[in-house]
PDB file of N, CA and C in Angstrom:
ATOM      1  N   UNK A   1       0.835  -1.184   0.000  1.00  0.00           N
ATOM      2  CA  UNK A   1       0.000   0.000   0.000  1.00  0.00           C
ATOM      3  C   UNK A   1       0.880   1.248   0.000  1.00  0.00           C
ATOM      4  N   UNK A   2       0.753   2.367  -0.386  1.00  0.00           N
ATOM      5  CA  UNK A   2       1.166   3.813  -0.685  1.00  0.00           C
ATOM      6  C   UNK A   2       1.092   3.712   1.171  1.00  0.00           C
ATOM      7  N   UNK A   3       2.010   5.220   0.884  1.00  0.00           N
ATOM      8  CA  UNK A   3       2.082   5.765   2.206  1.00  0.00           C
ATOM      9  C   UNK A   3       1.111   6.781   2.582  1.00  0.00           C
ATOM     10  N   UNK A   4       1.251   7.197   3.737  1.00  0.00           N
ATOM     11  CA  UNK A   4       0.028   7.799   4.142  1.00  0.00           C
ATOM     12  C   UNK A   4      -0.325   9.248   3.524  1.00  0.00           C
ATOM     13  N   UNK A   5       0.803  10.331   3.177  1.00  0.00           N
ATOM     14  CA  UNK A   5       0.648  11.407   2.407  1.00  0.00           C
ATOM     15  C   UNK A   5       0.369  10.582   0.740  1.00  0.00           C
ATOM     16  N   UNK A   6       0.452  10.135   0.109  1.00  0.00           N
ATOM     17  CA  UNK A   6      -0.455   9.741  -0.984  1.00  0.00           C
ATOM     18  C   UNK A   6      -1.856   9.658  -0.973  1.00  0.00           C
ATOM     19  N   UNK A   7      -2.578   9.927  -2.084  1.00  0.00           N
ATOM     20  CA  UNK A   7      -3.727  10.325  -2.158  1.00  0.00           C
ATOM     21  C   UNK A   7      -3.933   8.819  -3.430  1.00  0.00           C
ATOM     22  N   UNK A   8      -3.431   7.639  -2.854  1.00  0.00           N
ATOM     23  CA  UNK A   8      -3.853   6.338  -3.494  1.00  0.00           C
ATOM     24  C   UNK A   8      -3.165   5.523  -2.701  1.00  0.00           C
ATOM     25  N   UNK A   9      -3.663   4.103  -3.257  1.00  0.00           N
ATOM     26  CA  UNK A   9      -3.479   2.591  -2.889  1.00  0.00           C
ATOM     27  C   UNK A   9      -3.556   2.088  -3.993  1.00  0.00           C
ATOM     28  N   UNK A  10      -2.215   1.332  -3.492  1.00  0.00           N
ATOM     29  CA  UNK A  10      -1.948   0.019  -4.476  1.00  0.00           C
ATOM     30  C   UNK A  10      -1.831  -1.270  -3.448  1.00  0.00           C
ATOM     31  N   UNK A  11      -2.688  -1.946  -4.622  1.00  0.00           N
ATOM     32  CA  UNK A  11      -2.948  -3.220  -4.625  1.00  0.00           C
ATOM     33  C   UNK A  11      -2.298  -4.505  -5.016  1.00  0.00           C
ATOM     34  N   UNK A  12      -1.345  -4.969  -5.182  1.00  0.00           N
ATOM     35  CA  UNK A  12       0.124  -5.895  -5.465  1.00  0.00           C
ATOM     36  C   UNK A  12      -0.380  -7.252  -6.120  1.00  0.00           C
ATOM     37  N   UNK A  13      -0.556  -7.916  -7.591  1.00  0.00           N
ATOM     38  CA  UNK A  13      -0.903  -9.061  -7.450  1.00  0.00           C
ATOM     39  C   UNK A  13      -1.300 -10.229  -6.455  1.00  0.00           C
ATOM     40  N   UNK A  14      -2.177 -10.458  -6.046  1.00  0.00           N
ATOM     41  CA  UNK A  14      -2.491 -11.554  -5.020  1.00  0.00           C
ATOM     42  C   UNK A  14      -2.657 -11.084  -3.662  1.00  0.00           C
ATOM     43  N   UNK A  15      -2.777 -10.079  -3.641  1.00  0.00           N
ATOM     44  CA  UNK A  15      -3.491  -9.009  -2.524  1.00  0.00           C
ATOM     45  C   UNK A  15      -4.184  -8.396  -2.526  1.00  0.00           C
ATOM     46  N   UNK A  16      -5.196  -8.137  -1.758  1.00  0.00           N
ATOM     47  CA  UNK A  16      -6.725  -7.409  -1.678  1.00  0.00           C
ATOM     48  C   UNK A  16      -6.503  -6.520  -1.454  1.00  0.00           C
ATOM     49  N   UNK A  17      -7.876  -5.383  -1.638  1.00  0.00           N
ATOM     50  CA  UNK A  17      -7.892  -4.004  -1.006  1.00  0.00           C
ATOM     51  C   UNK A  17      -8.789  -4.338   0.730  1.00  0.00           C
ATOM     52  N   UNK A  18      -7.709  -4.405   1.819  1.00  0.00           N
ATOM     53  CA  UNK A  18      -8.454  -4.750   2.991  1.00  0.00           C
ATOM     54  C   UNK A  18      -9.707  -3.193   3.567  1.00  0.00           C
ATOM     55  N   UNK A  19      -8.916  -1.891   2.830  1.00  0.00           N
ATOM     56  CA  UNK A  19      -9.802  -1.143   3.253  1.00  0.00           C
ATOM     57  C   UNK A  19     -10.059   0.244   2.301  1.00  0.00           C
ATOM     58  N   UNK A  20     -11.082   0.411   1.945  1.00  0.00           N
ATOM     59  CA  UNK A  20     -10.979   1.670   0.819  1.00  0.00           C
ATOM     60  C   UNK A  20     -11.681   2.749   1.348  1.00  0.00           C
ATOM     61  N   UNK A  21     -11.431   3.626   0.952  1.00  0.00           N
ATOM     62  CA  UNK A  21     -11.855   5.085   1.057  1.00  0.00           C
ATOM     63  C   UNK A  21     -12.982   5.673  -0.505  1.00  0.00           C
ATOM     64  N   UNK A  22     -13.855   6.170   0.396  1.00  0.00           N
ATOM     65  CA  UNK A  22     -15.138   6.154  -0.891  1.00  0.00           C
ATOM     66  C   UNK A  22     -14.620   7.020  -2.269  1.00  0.00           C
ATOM     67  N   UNK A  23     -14.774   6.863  -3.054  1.00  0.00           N
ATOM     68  CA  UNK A  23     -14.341   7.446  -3.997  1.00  0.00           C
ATOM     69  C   UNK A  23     -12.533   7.667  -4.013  1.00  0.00           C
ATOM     70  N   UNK A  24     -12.072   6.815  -3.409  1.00  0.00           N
ATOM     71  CA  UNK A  24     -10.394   6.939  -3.215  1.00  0.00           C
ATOM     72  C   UNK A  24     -10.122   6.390  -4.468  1.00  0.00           C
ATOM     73  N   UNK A  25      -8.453   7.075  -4.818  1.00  0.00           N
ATOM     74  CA  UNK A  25      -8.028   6.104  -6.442  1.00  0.00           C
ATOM     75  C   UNK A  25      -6.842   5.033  -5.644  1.00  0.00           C
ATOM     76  N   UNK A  26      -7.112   4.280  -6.638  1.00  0.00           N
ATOM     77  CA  UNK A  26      -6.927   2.430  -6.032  1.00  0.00           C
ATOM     78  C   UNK A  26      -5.667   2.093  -7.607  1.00  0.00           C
ATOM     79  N   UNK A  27      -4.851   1.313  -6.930  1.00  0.00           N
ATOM     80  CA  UNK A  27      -3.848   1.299  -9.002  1.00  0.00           C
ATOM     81  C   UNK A  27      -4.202  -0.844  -8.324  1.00  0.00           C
ATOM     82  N   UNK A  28      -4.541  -1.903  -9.761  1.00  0.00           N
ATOM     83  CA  UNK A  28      -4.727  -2.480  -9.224  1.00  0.00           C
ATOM     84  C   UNK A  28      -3.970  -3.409 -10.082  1.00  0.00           C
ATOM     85  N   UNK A  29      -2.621  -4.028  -9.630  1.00  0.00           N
ATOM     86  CA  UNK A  29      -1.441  -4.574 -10.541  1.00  0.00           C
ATOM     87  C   UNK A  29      -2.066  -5.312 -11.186  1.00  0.00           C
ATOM     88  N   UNK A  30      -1.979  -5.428 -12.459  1.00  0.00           N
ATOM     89  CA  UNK A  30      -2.284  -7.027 -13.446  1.00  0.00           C
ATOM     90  C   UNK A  30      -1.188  -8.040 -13.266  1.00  0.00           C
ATOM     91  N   UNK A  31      -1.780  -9.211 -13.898  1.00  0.00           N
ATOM     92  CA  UNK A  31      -0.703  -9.910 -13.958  1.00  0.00           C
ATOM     93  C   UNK A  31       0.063  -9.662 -15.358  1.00  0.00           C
ATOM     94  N   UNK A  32       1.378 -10.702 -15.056  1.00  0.00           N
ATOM     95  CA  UNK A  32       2.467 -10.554 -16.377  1.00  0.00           C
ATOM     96  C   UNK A  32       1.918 -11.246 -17.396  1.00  0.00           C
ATOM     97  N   UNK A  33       1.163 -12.418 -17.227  1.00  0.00           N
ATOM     98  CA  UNK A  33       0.268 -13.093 -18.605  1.00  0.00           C
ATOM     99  C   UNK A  33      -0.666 -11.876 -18.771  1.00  0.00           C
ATOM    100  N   UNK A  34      -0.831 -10.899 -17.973  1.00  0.00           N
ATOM    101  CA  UNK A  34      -2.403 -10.327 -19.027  1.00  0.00           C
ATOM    102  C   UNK A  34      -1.418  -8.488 -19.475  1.00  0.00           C
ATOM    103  N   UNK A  35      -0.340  -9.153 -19.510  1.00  0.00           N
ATOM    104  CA  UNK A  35       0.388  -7.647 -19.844  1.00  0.00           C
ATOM    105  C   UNK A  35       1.030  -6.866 -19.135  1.00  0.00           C
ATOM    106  N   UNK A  36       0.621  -7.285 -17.347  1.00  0.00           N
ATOM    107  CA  UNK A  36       1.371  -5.920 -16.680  1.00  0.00           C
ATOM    108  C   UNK A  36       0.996  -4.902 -16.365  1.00  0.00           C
ATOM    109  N   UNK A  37       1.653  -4.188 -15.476  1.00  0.00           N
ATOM    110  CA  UNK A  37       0.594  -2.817 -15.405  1.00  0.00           C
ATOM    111  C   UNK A  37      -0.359  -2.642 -14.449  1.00  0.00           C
ATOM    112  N   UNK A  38      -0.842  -1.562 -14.320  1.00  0.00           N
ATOM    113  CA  UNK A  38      -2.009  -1.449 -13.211  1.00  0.00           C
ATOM    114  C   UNK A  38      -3.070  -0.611 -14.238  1.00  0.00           C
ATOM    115  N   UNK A  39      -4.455  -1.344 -13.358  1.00  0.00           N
ATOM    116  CA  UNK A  39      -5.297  -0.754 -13.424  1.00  0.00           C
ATOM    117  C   UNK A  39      -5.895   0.429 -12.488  1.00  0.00           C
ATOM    118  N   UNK A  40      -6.263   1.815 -12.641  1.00  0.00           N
ATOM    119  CA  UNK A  40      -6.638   2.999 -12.341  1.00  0.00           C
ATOM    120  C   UNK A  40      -7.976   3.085 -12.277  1.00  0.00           C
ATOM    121  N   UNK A  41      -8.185   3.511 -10.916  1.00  0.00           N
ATOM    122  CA  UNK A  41      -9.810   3.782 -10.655  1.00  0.00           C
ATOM    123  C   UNK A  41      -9.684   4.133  -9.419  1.00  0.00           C
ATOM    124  N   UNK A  42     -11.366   4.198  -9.236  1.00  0.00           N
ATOM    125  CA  UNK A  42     -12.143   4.504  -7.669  1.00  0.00           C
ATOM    126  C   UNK A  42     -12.774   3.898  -7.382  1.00  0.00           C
ATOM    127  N   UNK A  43     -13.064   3.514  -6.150  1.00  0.00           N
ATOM    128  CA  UNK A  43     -13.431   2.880  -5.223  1.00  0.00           C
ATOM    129  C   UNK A  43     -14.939   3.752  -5.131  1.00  0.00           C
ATOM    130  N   UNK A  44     -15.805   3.011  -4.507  1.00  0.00           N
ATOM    131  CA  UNK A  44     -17.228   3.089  -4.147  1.00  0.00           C
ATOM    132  C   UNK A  44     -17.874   2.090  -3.804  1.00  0.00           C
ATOM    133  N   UNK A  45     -19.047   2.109  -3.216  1.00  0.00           N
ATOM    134  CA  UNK A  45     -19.826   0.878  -2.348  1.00  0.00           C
ATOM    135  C   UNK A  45     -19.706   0.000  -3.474  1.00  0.00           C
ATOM    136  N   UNK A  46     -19.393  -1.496  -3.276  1.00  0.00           N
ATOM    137  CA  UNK A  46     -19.449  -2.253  -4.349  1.00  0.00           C
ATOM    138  C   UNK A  46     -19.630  -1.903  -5.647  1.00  0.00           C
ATOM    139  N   UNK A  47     -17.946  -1.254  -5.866  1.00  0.00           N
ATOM    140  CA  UNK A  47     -18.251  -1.165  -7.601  1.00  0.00           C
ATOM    141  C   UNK A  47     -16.684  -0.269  -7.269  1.00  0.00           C
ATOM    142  N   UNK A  48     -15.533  -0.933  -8.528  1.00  0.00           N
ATOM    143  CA  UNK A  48     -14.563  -0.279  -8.667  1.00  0.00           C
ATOM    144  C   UNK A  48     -14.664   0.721 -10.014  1.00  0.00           C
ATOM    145  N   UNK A  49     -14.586   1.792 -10.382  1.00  0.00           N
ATOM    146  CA  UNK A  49     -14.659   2.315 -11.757  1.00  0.00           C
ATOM    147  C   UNK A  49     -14.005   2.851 -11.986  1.00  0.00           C
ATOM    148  N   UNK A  50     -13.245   2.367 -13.268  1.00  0.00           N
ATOM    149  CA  UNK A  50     -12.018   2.651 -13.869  1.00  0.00           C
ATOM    150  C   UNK A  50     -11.607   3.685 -14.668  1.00  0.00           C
ATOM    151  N   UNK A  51     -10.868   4.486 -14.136  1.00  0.00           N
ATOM    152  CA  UNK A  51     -10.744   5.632 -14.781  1.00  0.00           C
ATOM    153  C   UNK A  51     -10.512   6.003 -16.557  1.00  0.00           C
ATOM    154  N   UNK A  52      -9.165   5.219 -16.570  1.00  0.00           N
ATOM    155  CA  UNK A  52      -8.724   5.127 -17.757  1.00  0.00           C
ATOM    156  C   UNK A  52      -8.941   3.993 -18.345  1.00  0.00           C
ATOM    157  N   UNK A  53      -9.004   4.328 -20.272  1.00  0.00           N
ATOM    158  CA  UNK A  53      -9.511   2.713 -20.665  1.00  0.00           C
ATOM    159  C   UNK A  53      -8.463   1.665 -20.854  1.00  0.00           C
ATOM    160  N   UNK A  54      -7.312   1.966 -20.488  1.00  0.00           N
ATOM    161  CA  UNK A  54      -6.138   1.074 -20.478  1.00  0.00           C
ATOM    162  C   UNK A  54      -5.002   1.126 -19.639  1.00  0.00           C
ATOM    163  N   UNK A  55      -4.304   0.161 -19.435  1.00  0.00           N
ATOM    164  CA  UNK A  55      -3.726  -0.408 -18.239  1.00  0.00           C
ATOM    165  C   UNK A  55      -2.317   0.683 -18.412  1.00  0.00           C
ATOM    166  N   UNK A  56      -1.680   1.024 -17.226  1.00  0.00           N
ATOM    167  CA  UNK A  56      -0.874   2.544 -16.855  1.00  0.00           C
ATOM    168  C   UNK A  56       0.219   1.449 -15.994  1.00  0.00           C
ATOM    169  N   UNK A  57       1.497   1.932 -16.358  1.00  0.00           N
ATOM    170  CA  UNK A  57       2.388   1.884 -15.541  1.00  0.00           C
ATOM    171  C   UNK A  57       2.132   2.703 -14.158  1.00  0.00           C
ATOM    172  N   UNK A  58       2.927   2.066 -13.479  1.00  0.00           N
ATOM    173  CA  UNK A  58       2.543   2.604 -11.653  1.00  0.00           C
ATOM    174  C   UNK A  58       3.381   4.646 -12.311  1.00  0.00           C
ATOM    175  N   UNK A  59       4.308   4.706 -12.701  1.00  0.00           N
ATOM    176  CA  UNK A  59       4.727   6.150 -12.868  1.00  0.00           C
ATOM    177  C   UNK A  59       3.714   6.554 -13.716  1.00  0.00           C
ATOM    178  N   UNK A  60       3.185   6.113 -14.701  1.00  0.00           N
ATOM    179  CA  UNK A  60       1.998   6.859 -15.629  1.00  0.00           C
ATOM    180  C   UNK A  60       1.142   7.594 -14.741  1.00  0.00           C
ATOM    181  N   UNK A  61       0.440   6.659 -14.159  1.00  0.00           N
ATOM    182  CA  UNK A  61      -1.067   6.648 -13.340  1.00  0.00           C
ATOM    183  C   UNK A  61      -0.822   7.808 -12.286  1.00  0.00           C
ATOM    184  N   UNK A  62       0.779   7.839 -11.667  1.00  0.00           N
ATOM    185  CA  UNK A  62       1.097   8.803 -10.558  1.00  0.00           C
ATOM    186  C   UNK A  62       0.710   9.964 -11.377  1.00  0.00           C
ATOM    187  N   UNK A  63       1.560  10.298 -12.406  1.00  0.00           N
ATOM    188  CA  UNK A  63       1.248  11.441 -12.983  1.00  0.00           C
ATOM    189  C   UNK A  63       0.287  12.074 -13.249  1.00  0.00           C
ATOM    190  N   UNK A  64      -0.865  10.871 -14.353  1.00  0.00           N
ATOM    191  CA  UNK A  64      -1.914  11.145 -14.194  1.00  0.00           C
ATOM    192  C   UNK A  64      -2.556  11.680 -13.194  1.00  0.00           C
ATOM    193  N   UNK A  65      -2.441  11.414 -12.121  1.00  0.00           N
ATOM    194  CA  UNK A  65      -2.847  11.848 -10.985  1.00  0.00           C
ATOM    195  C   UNK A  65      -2.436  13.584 -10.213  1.00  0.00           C
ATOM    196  N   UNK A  66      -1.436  13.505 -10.459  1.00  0.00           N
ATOM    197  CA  UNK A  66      -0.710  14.399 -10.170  1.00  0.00           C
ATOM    198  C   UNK A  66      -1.394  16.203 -10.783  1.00  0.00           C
ATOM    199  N   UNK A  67      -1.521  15.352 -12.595  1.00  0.00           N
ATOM    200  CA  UNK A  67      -1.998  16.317 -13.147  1.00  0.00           C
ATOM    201  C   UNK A  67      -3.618  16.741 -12.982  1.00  0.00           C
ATOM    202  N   UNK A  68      -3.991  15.491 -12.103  1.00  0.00           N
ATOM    203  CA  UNK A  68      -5.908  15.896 -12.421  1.00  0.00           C
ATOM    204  C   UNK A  68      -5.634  16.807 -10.673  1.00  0.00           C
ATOM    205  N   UNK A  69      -4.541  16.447  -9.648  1.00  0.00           N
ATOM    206  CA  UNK A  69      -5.337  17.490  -8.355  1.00  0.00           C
ATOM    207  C   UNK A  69      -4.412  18.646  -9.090  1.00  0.00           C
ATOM    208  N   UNK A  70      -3.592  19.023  -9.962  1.00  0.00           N
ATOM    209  CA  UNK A  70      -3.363  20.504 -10.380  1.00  0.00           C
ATOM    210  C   UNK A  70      -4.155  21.070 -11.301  1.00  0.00           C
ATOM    211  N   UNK A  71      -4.961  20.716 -12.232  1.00  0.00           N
ATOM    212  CA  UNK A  71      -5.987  21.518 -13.168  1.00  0.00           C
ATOM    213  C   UNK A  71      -6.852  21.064 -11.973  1.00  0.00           C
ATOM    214  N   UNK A  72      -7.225  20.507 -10.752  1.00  0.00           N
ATOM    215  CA  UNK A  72      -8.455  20.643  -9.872  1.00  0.00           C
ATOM    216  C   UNK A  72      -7.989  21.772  -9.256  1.00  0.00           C
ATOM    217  N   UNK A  73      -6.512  22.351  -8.672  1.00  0.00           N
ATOM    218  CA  UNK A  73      -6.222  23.502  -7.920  1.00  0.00           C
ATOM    219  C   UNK A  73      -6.175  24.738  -8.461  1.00  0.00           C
ATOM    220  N   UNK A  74      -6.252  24.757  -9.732  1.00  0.00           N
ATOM    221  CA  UNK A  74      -6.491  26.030 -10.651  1.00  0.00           C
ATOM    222  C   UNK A  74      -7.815  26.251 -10.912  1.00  0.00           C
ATOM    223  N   UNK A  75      -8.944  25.468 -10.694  1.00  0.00           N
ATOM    224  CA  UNK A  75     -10.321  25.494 -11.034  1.00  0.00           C
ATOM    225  C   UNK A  75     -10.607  26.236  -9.389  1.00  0.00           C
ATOM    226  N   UNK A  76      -9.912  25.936  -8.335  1.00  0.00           N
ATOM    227  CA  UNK A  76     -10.690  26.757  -6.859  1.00  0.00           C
ATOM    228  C   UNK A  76      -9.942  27.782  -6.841  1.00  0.00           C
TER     229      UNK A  76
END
């Protein structure tokens, strides 16, 4: 799992999410037969929804991220 100043969780092949935060972004490793990579999304009452339509390296997805809370800090 990310550390506590991160604003995500990762999820490691063959490990669960033991606890999520509603609408929190979640990266959720694939395996090496299905390509690799993590999958990007949020969390909500039963139901993960995926941000992007294809699978992000763990540095992609950071960024991604990075860039959606700075065009969110220029919008307040």
């Amino acid at each position: 799992m990310a550390g506590s100043d991160a604003n995500y969780q990762i999820v490691y092949r063959g490990d669960s999410l033991e606890c999520f935060h509603l609408g929190g972004w979640v990266f959720f490793q694939r395996s090496k037969e299905a390509g690799g990579g993590f999958w990007l999304g949020r969390t909500f009452d039963f139901v993960f929804m995926i941000e992007l339509q294809h699978p992000v390296s763990l540095h992609e997805g950071i960024i991604y991220l990075q860039k959606l809370k700075f065009e969110c800090s220029l919008l307040h």
